[in-house]
Protein backbone atom coordinates (compact mmCIF):
# COMPACT_ATOMS: atom_id res chain seq x y z
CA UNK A 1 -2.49 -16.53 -3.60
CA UNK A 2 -3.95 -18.04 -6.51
CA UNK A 3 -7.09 -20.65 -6.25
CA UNK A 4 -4.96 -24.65 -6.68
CA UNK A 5 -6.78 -27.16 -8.15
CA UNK A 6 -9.62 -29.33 -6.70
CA UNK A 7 -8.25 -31.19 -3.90
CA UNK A 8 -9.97 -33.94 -1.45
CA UNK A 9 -9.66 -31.83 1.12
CA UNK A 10 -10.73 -28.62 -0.52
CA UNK A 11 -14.18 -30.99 -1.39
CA UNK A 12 -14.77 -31.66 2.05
CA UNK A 13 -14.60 -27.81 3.18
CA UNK A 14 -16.94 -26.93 0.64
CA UNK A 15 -18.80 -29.74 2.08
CA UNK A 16 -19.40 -27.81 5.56
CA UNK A 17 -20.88 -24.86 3.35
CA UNK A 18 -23.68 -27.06 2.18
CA UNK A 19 -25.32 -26.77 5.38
CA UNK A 20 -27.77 -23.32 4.88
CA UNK A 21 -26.98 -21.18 7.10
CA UNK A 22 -24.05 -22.42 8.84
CA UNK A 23 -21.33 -19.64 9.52
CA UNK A 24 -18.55 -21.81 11.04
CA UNK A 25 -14.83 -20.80 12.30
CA UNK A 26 -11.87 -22.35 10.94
CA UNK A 27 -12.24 -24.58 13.92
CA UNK A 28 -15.35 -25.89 13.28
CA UNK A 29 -14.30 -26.88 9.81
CA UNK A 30 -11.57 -28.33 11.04
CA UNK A 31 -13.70 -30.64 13.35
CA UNK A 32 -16.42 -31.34 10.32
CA UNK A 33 -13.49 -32.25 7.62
CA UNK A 34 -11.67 -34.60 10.38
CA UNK A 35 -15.01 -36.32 10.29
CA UNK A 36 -13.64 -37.52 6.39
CA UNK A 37 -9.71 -36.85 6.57
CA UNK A 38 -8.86 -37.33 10.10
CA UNK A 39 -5.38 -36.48 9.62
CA UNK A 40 -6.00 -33.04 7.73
CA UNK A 41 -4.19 -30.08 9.51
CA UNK A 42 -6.02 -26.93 10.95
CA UNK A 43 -3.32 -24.97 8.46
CA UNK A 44 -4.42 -26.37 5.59
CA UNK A 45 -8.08 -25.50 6.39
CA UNK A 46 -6.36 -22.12 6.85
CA UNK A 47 -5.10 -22.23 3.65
CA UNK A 48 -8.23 -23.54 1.92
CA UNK A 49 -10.59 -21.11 3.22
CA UNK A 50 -7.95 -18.40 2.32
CA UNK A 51 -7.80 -19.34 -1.08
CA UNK A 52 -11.84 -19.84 -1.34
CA UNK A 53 -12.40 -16.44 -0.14
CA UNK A 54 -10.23 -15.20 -2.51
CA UNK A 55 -11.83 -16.90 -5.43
CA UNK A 56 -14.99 -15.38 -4.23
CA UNK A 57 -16.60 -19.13 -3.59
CA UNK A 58 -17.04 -17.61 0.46
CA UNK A 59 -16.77 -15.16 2.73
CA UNK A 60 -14.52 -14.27 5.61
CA UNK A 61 -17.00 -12.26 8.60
CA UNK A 62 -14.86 -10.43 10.87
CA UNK A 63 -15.89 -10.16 14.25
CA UNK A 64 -15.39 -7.97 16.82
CA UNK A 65 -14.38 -10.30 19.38
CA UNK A 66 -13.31 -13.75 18.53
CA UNK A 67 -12.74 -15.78 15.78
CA UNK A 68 -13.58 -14.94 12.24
CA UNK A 69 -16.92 -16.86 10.95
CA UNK A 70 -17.17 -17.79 7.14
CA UNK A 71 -19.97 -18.06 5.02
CA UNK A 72 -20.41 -20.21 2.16
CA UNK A 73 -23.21 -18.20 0.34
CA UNK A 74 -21.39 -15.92 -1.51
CA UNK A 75 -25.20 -13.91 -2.77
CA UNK A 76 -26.08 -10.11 -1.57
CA UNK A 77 -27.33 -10.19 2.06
CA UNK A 78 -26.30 -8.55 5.19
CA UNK A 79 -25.31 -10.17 8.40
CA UNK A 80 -26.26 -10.05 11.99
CA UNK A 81 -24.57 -10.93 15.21
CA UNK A 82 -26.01 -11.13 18.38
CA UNK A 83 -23.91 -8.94 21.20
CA UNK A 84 -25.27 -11.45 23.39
CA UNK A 85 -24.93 -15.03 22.56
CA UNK A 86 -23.13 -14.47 19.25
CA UNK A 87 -24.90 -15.98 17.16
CA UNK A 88 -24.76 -14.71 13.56
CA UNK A 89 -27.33 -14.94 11.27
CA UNK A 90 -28.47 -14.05 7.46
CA UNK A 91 -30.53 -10.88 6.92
CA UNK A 92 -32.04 -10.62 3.13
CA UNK A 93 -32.63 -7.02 2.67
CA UNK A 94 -35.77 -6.00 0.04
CA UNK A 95 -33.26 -3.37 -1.50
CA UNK A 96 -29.88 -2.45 -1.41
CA UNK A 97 -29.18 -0.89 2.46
CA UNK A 98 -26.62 1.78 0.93
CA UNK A 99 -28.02 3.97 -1.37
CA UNK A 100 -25.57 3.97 -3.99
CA UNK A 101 -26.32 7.13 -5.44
CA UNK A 102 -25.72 9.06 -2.40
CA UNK A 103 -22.36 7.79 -2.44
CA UNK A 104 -19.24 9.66 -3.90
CA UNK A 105 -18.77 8.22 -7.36
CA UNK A 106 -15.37 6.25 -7.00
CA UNK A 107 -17.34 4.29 -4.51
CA UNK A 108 -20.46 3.45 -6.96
CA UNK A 109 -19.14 -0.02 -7.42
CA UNK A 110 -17.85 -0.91 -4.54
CA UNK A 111 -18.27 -4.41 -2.54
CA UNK A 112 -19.46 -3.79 0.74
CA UNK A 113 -20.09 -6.26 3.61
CA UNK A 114 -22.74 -4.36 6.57
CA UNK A 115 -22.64 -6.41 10.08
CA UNK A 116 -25.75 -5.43 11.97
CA UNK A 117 -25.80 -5.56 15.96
CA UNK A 118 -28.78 -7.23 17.15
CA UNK A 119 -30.01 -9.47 20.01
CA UNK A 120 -31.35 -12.66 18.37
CA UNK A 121 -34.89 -14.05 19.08
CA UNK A 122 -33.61 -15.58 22.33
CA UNK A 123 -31.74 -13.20 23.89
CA UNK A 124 -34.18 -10.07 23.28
CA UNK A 125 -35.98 -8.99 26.27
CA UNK A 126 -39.70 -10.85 25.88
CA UNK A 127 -38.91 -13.52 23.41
């Protein structure tokens, strides 16, 4: 599916990502862009995000369990979900977590995404 050109409603999706941090489900952008197009359908916010992720603008996070989360920073860092609560946030690593050389050569270039288990600040025992 190739990326269409710059629609209203395509501008107010992006407009969700704006928000640092923020990793919401189709649903959730849904509920933000009917804030500015109240008649917008939750299949064309399918369709958006499908065609932003594939023009690398942001990211589709699989989860385990439940709906996928997206993420509008499309730089180098890692995820982590809490098994908890769920809540998913950015981890900057100081270096790159898989060291490429220790990989087997067709994979030296390879895009990886790494989701990291973790309780969050809240939910770990002592917070």
């Amino acid at each position: 599916m190739a990326m269409q050109r710059r629609s209203r409603q395509r501008d107010a999706i992006l407009k969700v990502f704006e928000v640092k941090g923020a990793h919401p489900t189709a649903e959730e952008v849904l509920s933000e862009v009917r804030k500015e197009i109240p008649n917008v359908s939750l299949g064309t916010v399918y369709r958006n995000l499908d065609q932003l992720c594939e023009a690398g603008m942001i990211w589709k996070i699989q989860m385990e369990e439940g709906p996928c989360r997206y993420e509008g920073n499309p730089d180098g860092h890692l995820h982590a979900v809490c098994p908890i609560c769920g809540e998913i946030r950015d981890v900057w690593p100081s270096g790159d977590p898989i060291a490429r050389d220790s990989l087997p050569e067709e994979f030296a270039e390879a895009e990886y995404r790494l989701l990291l288990i973790s309780p969050c600040e809240r939910c770990r025992p002592n917070a």
